[in-house]
PDB file of N, CA and C in Angstrom:
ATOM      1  N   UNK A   1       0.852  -1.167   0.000  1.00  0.00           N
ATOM      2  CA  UNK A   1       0.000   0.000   0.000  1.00  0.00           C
ATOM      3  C   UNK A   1       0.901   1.235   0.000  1.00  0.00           C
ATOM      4  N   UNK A   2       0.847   2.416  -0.813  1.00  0.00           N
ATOM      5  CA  UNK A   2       1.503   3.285  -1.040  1.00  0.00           C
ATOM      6  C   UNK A   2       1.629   4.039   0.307  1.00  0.00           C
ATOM      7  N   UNK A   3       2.401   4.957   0.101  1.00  0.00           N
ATOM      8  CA  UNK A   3       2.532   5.942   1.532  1.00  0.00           C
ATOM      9  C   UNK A   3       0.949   7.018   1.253  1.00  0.00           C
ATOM     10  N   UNK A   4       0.986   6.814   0.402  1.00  0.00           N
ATOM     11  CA  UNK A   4      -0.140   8.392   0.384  1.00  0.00           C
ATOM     12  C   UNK A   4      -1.308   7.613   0.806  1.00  0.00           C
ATOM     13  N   UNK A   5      -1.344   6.480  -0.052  1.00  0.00           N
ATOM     14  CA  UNK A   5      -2.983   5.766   0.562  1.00  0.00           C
ATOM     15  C   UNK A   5      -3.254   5.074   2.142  1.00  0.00           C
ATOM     16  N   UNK A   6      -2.031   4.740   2.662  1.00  0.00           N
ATOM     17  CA  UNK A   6      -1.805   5.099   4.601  1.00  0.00           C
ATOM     18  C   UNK A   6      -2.036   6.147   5.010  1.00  0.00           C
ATOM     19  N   UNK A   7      -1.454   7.294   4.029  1.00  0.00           N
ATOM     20  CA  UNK A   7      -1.488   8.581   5.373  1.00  0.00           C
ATOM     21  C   UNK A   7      -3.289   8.901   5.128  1.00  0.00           C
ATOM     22  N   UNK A   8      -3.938   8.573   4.086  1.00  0.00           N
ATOM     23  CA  UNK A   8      -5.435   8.937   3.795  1.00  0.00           C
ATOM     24  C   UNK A   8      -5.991   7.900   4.523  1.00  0.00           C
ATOM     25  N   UNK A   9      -5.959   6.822   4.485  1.00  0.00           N
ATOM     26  CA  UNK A   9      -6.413   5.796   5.332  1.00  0.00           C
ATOM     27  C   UNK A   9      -6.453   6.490   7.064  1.00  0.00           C
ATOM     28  N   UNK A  10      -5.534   7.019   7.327  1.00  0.00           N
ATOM     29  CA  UNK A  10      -5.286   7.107   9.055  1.00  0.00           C
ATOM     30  C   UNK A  10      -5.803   8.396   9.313  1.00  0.00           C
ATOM     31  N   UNK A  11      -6.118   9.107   8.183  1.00  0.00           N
ATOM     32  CA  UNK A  11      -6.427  10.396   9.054  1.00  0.00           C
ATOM     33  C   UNK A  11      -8.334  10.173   8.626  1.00  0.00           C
ATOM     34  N   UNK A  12      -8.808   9.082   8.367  1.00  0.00           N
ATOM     35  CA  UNK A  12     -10.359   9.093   8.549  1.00  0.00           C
ATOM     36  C   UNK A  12     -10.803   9.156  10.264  1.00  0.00           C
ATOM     37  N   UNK A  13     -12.059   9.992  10.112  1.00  0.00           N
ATOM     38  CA  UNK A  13     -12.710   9.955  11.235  1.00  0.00           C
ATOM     39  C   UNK A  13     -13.087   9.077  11.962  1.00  0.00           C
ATOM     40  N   UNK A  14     -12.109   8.328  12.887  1.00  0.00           N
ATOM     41  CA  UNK A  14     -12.584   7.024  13.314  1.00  0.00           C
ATOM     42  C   UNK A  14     -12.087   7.235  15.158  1.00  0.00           C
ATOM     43  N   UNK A  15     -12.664   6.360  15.610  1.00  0.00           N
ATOM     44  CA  UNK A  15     -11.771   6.459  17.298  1.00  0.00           C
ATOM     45  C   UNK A  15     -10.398   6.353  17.183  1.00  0.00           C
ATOM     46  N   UNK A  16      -9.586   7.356  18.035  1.00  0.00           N
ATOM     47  CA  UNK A  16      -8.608   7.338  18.413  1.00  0.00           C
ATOM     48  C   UNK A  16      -8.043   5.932  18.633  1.00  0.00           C
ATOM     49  N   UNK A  17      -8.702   5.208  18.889  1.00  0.00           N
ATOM     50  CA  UNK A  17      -7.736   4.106  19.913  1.00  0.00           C
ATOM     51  C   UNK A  17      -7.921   2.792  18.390  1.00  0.00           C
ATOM     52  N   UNK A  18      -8.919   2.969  17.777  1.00  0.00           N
ATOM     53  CA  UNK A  18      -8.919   1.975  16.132  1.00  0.00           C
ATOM     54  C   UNK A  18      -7.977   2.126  15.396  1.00  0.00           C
ATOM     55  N   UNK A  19      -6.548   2.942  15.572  1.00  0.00           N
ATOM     56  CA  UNK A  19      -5.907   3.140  14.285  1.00  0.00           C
ATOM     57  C   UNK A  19      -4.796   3.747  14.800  1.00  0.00           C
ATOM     58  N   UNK A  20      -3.448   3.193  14.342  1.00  0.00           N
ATOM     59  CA  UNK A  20      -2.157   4.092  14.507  1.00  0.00           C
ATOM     60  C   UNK A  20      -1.996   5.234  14.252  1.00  0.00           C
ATOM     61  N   UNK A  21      -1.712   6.140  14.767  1.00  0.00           N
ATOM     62  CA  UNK A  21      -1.091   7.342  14.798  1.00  0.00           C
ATOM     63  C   UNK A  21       0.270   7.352  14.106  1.00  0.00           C
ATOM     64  N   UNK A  22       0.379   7.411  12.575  1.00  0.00           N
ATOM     65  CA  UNK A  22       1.327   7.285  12.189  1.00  0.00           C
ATOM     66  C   UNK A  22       2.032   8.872  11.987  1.00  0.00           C
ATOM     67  N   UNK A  23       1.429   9.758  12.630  1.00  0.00           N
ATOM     68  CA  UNK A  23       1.822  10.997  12.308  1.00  0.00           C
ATOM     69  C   UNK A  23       3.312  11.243  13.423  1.00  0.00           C
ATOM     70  N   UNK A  24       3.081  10.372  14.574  1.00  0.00           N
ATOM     71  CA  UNK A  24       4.033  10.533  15.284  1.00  0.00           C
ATOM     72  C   UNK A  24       5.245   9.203  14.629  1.00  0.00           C
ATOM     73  N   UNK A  25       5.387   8.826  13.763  1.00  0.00           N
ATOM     74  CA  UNK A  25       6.144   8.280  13.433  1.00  0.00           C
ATOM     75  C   UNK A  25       7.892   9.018  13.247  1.00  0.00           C
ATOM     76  N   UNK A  26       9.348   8.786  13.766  1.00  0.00           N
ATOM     77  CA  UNK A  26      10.238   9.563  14.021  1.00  0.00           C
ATOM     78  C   UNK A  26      10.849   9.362  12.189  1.00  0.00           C
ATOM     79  N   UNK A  27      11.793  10.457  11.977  1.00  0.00           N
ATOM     80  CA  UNK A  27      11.969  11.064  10.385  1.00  0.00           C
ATOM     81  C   UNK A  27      13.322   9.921  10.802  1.00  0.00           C
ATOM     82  N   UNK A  28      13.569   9.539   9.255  1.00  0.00           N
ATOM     83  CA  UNK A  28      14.826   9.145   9.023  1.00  0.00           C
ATOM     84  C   UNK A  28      16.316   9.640   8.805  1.00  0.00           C
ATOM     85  N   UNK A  29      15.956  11.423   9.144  1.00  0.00           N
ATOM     86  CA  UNK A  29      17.457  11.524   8.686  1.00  0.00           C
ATOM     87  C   UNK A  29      17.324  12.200  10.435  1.00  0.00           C
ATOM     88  N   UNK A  30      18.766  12.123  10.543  1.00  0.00           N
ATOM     89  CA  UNK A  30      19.704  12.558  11.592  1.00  0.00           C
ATOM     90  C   UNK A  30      19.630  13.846  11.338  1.00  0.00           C
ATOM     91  N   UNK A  31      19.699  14.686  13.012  1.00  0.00           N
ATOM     92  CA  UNK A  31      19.721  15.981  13.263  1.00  0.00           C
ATOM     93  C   UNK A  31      21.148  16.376  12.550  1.00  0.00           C
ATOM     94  N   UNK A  32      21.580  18.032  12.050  1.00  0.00           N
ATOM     95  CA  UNK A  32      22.339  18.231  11.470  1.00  0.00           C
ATOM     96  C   UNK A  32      23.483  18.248  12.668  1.00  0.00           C
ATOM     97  N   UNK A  33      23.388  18.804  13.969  1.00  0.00           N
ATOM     98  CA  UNK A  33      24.036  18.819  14.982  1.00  0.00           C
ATOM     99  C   UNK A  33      24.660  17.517  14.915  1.00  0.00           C
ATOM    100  N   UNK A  34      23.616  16.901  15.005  1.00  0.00           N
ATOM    101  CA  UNK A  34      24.199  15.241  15.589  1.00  0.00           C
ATOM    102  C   UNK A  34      25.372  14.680  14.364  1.00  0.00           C
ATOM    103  N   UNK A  35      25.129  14.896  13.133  1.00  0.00           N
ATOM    104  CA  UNK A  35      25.635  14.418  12.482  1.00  0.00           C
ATOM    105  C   UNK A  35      27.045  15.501  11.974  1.00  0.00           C
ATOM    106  N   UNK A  36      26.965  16.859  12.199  1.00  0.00           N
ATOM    107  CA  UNK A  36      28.472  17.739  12.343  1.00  0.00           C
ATOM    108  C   UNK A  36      29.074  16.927  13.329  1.00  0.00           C
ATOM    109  N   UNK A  37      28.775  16.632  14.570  1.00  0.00           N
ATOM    110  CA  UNK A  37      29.060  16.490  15.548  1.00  0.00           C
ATOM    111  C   UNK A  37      30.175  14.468  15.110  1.00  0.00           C
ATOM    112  N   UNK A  38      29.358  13.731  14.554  1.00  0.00           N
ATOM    113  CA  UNK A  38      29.523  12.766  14.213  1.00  0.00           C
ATOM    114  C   UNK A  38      31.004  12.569  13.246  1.00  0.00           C
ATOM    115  N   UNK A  39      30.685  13.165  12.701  1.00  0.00           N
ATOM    116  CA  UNK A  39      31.696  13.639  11.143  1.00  0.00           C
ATOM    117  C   UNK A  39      32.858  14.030  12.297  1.00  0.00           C
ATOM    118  N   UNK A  40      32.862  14.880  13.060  1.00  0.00           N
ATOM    119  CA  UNK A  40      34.074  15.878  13.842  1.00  0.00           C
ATOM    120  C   UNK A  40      35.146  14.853  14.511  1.00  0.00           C
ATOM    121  N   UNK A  41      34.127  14.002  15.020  1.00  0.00           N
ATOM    122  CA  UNK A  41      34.691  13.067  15.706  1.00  0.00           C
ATOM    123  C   UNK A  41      35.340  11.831  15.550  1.00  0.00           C
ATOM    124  N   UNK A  42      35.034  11.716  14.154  1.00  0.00           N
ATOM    125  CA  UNK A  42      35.680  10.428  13.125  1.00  0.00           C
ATOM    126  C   UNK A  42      35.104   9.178  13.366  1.00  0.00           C
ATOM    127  N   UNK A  43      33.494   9.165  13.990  1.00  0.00           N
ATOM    128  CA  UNK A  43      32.866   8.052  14.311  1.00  0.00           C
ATOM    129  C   UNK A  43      32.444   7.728  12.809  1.00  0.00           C
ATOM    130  N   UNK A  44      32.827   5.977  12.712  1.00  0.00           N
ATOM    131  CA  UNK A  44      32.516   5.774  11.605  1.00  0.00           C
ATOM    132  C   UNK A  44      32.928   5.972  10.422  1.00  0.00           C
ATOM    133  N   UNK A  45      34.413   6.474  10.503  1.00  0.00           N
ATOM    134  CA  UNK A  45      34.929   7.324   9.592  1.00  0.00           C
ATOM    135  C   UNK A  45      35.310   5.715   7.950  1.00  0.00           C
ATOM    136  N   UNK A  46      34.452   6.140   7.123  1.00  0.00           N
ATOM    137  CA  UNK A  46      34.685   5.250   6.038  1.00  0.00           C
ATOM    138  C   UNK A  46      36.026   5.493   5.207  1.00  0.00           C
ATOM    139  N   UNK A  47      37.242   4.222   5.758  1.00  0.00           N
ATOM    140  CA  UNK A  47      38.285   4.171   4.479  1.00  0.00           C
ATOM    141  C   UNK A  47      38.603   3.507   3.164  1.00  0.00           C
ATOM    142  N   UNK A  48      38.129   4.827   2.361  1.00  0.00           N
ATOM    143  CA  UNK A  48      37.923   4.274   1.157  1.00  0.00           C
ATOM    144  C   UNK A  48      38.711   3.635   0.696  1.00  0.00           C
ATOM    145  N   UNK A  49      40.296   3.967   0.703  1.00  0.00           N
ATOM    146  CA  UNK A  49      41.004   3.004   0.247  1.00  0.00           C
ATOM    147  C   UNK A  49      40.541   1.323   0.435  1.00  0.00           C
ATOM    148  N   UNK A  50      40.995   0.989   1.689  1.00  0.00           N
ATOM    149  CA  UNK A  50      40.130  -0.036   2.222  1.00  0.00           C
ATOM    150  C   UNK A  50      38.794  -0.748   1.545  1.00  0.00           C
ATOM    151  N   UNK A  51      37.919  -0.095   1.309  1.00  0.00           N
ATOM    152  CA  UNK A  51      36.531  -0.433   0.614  1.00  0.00           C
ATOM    153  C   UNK A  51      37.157  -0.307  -0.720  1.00  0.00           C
ATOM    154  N   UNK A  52      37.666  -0.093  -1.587  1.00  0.00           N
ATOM    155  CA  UNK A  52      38.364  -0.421  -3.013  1.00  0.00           C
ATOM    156  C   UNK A  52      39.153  -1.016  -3.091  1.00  0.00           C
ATOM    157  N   UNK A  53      40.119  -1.337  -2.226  1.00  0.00           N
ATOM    158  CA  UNK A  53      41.136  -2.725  -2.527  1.00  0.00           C
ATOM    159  C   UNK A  53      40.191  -3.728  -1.880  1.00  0.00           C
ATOM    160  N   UNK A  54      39.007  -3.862  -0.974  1.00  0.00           N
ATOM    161  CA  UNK A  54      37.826  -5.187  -0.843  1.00  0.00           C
ATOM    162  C   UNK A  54      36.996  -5.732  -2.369  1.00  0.00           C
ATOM    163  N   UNK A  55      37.032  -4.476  -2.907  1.00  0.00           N
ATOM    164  CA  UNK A  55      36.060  -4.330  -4.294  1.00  0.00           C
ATOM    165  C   UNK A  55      37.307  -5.081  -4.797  1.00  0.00           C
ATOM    166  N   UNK A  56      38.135  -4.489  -5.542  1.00  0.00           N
ATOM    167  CA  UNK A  56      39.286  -5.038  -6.079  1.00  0.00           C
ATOM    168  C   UNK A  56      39.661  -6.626  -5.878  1.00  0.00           C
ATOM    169  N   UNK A  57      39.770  -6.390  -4.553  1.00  0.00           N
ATOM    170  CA  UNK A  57      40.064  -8.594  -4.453  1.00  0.00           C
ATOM    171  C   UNK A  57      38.694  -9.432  -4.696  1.00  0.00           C
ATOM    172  N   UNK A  58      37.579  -9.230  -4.500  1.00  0.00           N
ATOM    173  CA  UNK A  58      36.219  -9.401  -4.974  1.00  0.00           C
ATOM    174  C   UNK A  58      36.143  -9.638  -6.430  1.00  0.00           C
ATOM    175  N   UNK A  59      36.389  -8.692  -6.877  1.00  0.00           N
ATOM    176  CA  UNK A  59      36.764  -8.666  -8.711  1.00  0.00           C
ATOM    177  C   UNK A  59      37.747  -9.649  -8.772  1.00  0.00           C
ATOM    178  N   UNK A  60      39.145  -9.718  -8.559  1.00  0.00           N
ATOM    179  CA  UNK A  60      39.661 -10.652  -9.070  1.00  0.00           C
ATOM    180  C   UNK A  60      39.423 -11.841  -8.364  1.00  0.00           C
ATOM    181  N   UNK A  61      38.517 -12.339  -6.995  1.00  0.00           N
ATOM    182  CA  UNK A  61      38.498 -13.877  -6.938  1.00  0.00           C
ATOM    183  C   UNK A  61      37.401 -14.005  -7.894  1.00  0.00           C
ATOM    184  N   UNK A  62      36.360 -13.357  -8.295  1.00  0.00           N
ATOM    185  CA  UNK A  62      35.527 -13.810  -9.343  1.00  0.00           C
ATOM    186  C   UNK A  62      36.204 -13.945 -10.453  1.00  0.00           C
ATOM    187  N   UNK A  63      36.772 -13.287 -10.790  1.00  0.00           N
ATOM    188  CA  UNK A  63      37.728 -13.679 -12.312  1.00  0.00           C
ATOM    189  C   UNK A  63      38.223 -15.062 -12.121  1.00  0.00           C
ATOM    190  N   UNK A  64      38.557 -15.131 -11.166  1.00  0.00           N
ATOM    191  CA  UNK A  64      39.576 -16.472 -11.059  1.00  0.00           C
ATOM    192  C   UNK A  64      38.956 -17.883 -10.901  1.00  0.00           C
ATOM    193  N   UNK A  65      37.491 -17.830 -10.426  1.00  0.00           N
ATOM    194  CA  UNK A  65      36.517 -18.464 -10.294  1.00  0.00           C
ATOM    195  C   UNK A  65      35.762 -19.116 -11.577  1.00  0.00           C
ATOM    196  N   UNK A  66      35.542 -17.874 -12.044  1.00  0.00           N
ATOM    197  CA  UNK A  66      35.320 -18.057 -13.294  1.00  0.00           C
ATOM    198  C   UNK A  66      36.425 -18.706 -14.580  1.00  0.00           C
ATOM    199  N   UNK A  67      37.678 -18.091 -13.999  1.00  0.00           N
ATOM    200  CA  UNK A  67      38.209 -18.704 -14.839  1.00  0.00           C
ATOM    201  C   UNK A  67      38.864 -20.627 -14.623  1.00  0.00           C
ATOM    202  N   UNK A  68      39.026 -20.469 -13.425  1.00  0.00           N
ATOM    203  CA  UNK A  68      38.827 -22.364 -13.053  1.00  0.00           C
ATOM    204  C   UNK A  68      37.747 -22.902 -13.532  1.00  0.00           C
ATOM    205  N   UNK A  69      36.645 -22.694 -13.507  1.00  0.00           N
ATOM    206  CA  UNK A  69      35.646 -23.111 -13.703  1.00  0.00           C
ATOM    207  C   UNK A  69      35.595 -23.264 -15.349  1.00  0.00           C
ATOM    208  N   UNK A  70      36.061 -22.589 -16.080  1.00  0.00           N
ATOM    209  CA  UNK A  70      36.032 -22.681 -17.455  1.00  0.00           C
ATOM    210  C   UNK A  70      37.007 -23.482 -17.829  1.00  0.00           C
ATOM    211  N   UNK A  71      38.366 -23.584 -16.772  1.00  0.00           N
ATOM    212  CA  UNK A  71      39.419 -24.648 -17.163  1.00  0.00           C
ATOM    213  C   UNK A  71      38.217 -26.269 -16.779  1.00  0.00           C
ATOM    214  N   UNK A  72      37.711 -26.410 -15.882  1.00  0.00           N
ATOM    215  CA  UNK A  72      37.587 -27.684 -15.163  1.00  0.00           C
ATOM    216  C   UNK A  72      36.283 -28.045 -16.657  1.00  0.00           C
ATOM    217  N   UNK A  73      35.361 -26.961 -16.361  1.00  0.00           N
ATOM    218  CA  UNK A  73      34.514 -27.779 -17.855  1.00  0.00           C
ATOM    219  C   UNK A  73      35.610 -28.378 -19.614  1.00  0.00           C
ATOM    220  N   UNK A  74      36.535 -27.366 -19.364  1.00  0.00           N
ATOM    221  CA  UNK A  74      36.964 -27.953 -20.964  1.00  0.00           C
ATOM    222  C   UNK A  74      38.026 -28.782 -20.267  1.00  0.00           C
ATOM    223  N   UNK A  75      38.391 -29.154 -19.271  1.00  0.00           N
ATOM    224  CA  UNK A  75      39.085 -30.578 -19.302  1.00  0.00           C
ATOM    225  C   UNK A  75      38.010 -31.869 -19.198  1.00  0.00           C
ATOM    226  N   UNK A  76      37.083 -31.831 -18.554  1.00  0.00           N
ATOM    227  CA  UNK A  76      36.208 -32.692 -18.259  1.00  0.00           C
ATOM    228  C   UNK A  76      35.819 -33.069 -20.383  1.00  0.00           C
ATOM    229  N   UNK A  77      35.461 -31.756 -20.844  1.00  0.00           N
ATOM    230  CA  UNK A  77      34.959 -31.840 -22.509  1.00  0.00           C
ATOM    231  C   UNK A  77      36.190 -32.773 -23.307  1.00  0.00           C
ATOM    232  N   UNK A  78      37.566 -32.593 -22.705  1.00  0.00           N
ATOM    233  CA  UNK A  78      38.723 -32.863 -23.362  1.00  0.00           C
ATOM    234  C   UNK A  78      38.635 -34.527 -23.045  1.00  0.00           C
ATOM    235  N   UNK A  79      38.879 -34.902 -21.609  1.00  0.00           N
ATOM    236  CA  UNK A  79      38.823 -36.081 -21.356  1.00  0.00           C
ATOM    237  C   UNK A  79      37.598 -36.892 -21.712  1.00  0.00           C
ATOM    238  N   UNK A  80      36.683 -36.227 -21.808  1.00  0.00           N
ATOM    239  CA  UNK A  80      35.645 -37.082 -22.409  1.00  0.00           C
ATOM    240  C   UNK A  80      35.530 -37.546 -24.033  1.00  0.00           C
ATOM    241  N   UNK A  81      36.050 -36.189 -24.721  1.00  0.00           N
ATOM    242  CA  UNK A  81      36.715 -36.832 -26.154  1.00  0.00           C
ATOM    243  C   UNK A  81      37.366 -38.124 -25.930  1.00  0.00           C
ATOM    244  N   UNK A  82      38.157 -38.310 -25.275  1.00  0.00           N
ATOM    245  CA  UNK A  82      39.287 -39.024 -25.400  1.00  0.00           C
ATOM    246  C   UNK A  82      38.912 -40.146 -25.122  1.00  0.00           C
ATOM    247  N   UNK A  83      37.802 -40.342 -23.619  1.00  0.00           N
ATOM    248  CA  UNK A  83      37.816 -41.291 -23.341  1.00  0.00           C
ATOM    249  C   UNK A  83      36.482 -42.004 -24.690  1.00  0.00           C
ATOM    250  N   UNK A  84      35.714 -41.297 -25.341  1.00  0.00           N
ATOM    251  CA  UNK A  84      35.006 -41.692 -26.547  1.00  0.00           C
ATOM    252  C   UNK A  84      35.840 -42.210 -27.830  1.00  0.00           C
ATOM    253  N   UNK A  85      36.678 -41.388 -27.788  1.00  0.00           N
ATOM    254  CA  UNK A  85      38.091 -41.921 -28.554  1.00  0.00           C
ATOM    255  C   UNK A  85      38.208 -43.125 -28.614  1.00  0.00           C
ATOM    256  N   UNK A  86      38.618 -43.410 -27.392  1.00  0.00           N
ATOM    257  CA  UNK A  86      39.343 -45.016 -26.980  1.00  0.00           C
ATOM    258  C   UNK A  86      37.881 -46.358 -27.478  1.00  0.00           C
ATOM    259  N   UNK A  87      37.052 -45.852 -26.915  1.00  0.00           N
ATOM    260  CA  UNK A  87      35.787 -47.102 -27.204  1.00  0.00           C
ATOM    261  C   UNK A  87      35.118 -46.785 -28.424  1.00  0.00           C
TER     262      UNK A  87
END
């Protein structure tokens, strides 16, 4: 159900106590204080380097994954020639 058709839904004339009060619901972003304050202090401080050499080794074990995996099917294709070969 969309957000607009909740907030129309809750504000019908009905008893207080039949229906959430979604008006008191708390906002998702952080006070600006709180979050200068946050930043100042180096809580949380994201190192990017760090998060790009994770990306980076990520990328290459998939390469490498992929690329075993493409060795192990064409040996399995190879040995199976062979062994059709023989009989």
């Amino acid at each position: 159900m969309s957000y607009s058709m909740r907030r129309l839904l809750n504000h019908l004339p009905i008893p207080f106590g039949l229906r959430s009060n979604r008006r008191l619901r708390g906002t998702r972003l952080k006070h600006a204080q709180l979050v200068s304050f946050l930043e100042d202090t180096g809580f949380r401080a994201l190192n990017v380097d760090h998060y790009e050499r994770s990306l980076r080794r990520r990328r290459v074990a998939k390469a490498m994954a992929i690329a075993v995996t493409a060795l192990a099917v064409a040996w399995v294709a190879l040995e199976s020639a062979r062994a059709v070969a023989l009989y």
